[in-house]
C-alpha atoms as a PDB file:
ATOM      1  CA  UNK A   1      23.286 -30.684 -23.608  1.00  0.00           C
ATOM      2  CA  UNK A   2      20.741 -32.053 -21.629  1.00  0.00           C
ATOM      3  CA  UNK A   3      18.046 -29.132 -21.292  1.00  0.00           C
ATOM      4  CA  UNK A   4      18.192 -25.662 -23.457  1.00  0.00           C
ATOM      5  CA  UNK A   5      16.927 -22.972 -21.900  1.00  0.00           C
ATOM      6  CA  UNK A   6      15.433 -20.202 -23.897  1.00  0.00           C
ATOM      7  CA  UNK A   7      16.602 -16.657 -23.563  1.00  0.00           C
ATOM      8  CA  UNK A   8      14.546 -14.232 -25.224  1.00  0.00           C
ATOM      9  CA  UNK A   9      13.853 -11.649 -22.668  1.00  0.00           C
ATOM     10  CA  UNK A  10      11.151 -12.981 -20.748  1.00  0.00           C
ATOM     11  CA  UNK A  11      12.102 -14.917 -17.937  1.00  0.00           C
ATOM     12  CA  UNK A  12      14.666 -15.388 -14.735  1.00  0.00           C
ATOM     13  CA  UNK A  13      16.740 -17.666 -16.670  1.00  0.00           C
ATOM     14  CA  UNK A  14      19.462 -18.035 -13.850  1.00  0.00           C
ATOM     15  CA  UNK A  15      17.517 -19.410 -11.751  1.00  0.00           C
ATOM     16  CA  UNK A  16      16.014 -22.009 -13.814  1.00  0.00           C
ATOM     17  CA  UNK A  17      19.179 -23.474 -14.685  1.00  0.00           C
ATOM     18  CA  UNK A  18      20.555 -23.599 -10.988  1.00  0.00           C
ATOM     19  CA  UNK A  19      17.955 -25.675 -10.380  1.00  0.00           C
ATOM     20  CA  UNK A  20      18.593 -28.182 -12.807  1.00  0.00           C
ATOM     21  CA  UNK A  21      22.213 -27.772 -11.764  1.00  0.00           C
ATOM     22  CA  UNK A  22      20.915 -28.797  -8.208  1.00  0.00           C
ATOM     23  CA  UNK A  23      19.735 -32.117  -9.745  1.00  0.00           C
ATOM     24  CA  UNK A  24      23.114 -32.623 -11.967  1.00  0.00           C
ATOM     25  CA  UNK A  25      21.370 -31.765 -14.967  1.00  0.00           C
ATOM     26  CA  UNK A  26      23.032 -29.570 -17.253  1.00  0.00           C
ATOM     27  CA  UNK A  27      21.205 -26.915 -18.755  1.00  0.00           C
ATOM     28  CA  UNK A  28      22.441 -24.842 -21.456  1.00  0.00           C
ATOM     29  CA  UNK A  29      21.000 -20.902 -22.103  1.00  0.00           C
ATOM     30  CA  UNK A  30      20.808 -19.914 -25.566  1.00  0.00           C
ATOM     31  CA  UNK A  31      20.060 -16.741 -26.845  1.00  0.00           C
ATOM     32  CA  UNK A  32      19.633 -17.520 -30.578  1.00  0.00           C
ATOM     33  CA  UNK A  33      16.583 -19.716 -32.018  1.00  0.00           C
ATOM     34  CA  UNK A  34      19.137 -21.582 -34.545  1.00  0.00           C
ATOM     35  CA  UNK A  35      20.723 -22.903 -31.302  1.00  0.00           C
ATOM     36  CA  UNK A  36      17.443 -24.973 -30.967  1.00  0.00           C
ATOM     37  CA  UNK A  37      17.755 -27.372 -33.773  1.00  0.00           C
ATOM     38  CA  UNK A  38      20.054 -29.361 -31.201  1.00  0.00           C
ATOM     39  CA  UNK A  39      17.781 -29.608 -28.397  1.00  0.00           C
ATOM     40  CA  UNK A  40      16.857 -32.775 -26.689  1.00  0.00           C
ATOM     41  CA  UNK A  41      14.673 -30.229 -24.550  1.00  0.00           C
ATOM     42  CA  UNK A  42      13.716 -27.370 -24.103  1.00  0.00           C
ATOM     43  CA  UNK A  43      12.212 -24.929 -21.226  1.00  0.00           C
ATOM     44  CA  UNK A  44      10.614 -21.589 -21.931  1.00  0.00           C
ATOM     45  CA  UNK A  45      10.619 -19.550 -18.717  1.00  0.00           C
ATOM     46  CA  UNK A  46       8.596 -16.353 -18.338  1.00  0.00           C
ATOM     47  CA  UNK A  47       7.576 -13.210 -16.176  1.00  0.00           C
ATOM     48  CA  UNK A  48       5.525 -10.141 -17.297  1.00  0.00           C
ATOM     49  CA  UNK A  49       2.499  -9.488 -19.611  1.00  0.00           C
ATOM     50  CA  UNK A  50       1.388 -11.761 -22.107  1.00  0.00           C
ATOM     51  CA  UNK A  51       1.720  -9.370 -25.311  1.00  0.00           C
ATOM     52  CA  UNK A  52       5.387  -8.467 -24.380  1.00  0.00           C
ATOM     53  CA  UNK A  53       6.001 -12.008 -24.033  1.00  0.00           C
ATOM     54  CA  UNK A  54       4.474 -13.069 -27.385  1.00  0.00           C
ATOM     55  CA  UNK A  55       6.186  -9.970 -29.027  1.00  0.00           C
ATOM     56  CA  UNK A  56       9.729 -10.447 -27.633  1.00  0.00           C
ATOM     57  CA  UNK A  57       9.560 -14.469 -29.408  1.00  0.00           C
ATOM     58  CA  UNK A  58       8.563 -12.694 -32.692  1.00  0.00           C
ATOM     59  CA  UNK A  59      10.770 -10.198 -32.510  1.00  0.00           C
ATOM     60  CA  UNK A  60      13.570 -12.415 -31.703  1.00  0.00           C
ATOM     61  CA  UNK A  61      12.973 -15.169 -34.628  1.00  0.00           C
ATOM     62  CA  UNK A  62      11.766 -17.653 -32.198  1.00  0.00           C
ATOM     63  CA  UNK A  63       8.449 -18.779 -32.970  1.00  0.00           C
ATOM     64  CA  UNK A  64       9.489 -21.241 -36.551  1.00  0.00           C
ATOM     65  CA  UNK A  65      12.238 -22.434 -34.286  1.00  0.00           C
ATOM     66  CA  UNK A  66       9.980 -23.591 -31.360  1.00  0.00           C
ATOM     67  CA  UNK A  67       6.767 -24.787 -33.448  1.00  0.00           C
ATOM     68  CA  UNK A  68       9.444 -26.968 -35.115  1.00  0.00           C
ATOM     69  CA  UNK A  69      10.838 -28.045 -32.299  1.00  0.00           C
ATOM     70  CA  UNK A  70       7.590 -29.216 -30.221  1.00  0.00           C
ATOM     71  CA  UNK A  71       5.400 -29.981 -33.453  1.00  0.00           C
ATOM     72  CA  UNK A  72       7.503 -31.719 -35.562  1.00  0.00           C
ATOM     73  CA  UNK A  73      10.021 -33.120 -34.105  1.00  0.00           C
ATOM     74  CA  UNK A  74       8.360 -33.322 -30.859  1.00  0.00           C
ATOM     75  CA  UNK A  75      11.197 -33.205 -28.063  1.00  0.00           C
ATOM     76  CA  UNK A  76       9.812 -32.522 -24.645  1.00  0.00           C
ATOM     77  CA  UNK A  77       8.838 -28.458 -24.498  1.00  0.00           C
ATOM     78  CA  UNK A  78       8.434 -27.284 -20.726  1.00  0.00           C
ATOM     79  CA  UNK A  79       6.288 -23.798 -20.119  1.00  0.00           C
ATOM     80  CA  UNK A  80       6.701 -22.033 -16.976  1.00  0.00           C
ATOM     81  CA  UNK A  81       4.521 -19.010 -15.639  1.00  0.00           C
ATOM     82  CA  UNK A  82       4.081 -16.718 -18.756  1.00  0.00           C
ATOM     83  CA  UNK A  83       6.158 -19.483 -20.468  1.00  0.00           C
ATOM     84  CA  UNK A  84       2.863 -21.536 -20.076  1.00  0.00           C
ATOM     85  CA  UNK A  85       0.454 -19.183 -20.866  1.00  0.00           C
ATOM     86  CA  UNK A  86       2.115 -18.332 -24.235  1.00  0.00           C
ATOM     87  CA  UNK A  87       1.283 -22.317 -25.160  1.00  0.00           C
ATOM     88  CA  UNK A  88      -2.454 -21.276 -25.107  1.00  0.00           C
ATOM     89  CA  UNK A  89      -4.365 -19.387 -27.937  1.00  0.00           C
ATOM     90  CA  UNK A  90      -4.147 -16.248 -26.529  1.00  0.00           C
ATOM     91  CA  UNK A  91      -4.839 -14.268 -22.985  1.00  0.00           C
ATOM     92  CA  UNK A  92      -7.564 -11.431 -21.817  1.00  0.00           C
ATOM     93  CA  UNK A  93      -4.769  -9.567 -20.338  1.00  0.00           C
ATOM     94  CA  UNK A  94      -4.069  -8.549 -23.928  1.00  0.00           C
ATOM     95  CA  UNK A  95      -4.694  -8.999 -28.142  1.00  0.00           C
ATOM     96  CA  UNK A  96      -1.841 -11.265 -29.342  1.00  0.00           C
ATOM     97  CA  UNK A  97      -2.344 -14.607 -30.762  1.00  0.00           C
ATOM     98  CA  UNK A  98      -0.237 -17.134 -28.434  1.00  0.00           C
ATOM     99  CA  UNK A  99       1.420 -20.269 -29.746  1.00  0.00           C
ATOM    100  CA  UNK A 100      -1.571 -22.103 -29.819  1.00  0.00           C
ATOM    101  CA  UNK A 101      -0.066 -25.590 -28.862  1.00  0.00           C
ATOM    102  CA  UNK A 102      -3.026 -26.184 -26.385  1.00  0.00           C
ATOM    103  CA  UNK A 103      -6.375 -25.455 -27.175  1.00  0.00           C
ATOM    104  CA  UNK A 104      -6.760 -22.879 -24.044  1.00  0.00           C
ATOM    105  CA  UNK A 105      -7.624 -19.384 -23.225  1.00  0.00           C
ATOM    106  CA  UNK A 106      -5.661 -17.714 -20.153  1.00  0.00           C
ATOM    107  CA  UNK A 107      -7.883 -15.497 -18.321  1.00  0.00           C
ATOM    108  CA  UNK A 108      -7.504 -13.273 -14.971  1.00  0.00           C
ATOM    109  CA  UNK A 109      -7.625 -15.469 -11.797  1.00  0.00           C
ATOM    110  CA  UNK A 110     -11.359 -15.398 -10.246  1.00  0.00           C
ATOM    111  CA  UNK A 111     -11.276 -14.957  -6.108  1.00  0.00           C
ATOM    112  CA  UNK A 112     -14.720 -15.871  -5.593  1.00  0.00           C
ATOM    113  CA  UNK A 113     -16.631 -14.682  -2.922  1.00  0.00           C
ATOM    114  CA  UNK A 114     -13.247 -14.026  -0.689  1.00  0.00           C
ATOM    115  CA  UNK A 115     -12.736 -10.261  -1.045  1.00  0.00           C
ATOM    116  CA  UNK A 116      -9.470 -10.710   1.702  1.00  0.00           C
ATOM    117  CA  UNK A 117      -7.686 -12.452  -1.032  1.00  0.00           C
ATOM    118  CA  UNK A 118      -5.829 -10.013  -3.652  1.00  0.00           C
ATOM    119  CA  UNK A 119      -4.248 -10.229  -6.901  1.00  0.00           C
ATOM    120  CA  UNK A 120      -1.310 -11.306  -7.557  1.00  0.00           C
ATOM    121  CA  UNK A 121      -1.814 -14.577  -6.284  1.00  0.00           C
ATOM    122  CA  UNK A 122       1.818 -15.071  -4.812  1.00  0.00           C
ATOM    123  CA  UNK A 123       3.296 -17.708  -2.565  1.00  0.00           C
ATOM    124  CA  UNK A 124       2.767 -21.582  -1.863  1.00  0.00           C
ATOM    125  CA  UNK A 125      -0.083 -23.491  -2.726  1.00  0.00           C
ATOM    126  CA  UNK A 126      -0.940 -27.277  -2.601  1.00  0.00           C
ATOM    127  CA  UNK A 127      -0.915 -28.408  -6.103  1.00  0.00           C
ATOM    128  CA  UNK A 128      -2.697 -31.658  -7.035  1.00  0.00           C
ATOM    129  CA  UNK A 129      -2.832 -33.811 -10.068  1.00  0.00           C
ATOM    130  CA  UNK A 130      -5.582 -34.165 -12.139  1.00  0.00           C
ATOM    131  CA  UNK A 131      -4.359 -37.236 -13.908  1.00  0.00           C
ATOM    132  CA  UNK A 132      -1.205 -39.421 -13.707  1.00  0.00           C
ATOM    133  CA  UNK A 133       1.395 -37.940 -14.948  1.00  0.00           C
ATOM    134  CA  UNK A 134       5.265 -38.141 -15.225  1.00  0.00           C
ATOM    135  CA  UNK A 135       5.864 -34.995 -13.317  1.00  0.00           C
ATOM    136  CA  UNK A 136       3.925 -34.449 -10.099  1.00  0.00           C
ATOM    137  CA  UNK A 137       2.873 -37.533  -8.360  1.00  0.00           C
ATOM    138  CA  UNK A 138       0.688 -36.923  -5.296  1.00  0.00           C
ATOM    139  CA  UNK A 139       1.525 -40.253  -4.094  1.00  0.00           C
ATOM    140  CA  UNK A 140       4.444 -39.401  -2.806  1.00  0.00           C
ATOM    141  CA  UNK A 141       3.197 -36.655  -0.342  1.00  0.00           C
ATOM    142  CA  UNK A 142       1.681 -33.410  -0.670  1.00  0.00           C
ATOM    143  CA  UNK A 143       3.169 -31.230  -3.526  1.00  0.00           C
ATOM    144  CA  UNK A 144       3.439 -27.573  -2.914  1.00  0.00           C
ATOM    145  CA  UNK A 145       4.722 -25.309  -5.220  1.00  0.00           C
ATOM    146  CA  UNK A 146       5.303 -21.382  -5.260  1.00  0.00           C
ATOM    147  CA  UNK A 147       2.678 -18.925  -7.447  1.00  0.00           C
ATOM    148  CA  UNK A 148       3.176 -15.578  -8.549  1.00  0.00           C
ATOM    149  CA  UNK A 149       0.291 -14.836 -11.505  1.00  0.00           C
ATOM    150  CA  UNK A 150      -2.787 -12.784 -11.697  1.00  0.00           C
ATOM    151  CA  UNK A 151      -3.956 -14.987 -14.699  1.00  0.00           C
ATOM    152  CA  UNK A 152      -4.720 -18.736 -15.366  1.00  0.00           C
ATOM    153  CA  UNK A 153      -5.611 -21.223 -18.239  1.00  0.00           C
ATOM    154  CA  UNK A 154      -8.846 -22.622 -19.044  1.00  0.00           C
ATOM    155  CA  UNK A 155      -8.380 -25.789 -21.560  1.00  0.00           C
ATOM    156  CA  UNK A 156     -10.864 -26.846 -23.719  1.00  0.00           C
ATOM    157  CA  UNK A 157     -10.317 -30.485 -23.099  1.00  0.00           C
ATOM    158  CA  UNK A 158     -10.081 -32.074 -19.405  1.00  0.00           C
ATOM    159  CA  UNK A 159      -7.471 -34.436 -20.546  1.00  0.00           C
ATOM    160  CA  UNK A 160      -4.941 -31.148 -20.901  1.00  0.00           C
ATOM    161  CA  UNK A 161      -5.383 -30.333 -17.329  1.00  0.00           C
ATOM    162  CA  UNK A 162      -2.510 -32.354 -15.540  1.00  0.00           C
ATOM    163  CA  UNK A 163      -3.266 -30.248 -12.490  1.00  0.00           C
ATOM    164  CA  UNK A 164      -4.560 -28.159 -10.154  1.00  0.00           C
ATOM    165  CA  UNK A 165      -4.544 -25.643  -7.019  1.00  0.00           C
ATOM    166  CA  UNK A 166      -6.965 -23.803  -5.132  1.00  0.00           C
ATOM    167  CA  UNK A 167      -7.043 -19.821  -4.434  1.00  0.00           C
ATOM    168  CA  UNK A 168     -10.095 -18.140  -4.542  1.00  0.00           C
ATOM    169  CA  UNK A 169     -11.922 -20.910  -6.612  1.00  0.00           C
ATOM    170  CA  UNK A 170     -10.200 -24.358  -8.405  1.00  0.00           C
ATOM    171  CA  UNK A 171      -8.150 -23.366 -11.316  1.00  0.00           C
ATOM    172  CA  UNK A 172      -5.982 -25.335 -13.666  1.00  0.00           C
ATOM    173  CA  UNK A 173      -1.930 -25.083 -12.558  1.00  0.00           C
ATOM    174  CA  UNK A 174      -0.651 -27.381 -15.044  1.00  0.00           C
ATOM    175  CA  UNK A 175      -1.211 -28.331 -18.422  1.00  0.00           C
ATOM    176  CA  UNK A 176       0.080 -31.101 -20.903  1.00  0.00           C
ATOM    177  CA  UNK A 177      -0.409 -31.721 -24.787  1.00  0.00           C
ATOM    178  CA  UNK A 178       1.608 -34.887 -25.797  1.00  0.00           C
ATOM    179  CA  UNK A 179       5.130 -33.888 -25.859  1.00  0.00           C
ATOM    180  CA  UNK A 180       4.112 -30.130 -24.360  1.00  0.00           C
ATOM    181  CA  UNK A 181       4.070 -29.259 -20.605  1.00  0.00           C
ATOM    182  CA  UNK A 182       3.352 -26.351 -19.004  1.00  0.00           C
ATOM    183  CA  UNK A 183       3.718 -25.104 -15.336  1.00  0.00           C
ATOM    184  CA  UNK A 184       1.662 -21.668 -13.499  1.00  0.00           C
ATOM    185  CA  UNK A 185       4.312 -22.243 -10.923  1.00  0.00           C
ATOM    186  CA  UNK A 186       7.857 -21.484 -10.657  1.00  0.00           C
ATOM    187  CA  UNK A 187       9.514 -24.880  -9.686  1.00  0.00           C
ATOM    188  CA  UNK A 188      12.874 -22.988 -10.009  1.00  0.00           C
ATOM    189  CA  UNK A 189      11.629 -21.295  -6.462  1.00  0.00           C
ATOM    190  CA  UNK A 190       9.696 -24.164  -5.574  1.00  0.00           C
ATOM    191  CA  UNK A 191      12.634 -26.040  -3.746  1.00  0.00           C
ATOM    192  CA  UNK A 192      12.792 -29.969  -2.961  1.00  0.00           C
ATOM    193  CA  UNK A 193       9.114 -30.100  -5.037  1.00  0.00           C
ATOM    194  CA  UNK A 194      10.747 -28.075  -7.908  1.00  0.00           C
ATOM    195  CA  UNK A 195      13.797 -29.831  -8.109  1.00  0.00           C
ATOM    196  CA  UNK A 196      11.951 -33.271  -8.024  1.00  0.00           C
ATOM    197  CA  UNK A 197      10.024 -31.821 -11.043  1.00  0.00           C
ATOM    198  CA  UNK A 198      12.957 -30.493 -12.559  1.00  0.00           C
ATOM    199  CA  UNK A 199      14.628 -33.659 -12.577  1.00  0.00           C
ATOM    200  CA  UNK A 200      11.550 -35.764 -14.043  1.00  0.00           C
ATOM    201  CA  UNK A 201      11.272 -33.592 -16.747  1.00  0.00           C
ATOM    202  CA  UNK A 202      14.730 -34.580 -17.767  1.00  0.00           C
ATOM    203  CA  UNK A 203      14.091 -37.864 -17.542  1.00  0.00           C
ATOM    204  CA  UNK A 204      11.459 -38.087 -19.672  1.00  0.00           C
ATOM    205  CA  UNK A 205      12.308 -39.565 -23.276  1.00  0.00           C
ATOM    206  CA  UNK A 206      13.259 -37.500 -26.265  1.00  0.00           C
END
């Protein structure tokens, strides 16, 4: 199968894998972490609170399964809204450890001096990259993808940061550790920019 999808509660999984059926990739759900030692790739999608989403993957046997899959053997892991923030150390929206893949701390969203803006942020933002990467490329137009989050990372090291958006203040909408991507977004509601991302992370080599 091209792309697994992982199942444990957390996320709208449907939607995720419509999308990569939108750019004739097939994507696979599975519901049980032995199921993973097959993957060429793997997406973790996610909605809700950061301590339900750390304790549904230990509940559910997942967390050997995925270290082993994006530590050792190192096939391409993609993180998408909670899904993302679980890759980070942990989050001050509650007091589990996360994954710990990318040396980064989520944190609640800071407005700035705009009181008119509220929390969630939710709907389309301009998204930039920080740094070439293989799966949003400014160069070919503006990229705009769709937000729904109260919370955002803050990486220790710029070269994690593979990109950015603007509400309130700057904050960090994309992150990347060798072999380990994550999204704030939801590029499975994201449409022509989501599938476009969608498809490159397919394409890049397992």
């Amino acid at each position: 199968m091209d792309v697994t999808i992982i199942d444990c509660g957390i996320g709208n999984i449907k939607s995720v894998q419509r999308m990569f059926e939108a750019v004739d990739v097939q994507a696979e759900i599975i519901s049980e972490p032995g199921m993973i030692a097959e993957s060429r790739r793997i997406v973790l999608p996610g909605v809700g609170a950061f301590d339900a989403g750390m304790n549904a993957l230990t509940a559910g046997g997942w967390i050997n399964a995925l270290n082993d899959a994006a530590l050792e053997r190192k096939i391409p892991v993609l993180g998408i809204c909670l899904g993302m923030q679980l890759f980070c150390r942990g989050s001050a929206e509650g007091a589990k450890a996360g994954l710990g893949w990318i040396d980064a701390d989520v944190v609640k969203i800071d407005i700035g001096e705009n009181k008119a803006l509220k929390l969630p942020h939710m709907g389309w933002a301009p998204t930039r990259e920080a740094r070439v990467n293989p799966l949003i490329n400014s160069a070919e137009g503006e990229q705009r993808f769709y937000y729904v989050h109260k919370y955002r990372a803050v990486c220790d090291r710029e070269e994690n940061v593979l990109a950015t958006a603007h509400y309130g203040t700057d904050f960090t909408s994309a992150i990347q550790r060798d072999n380990i991507y994550g999204v704030q977004f939801h590029p499975e509601k994201s449409h022509r920019f989501g599938m476009r991302l969608m498809r490159s992370f397919f394409e890049l080599p397992c």
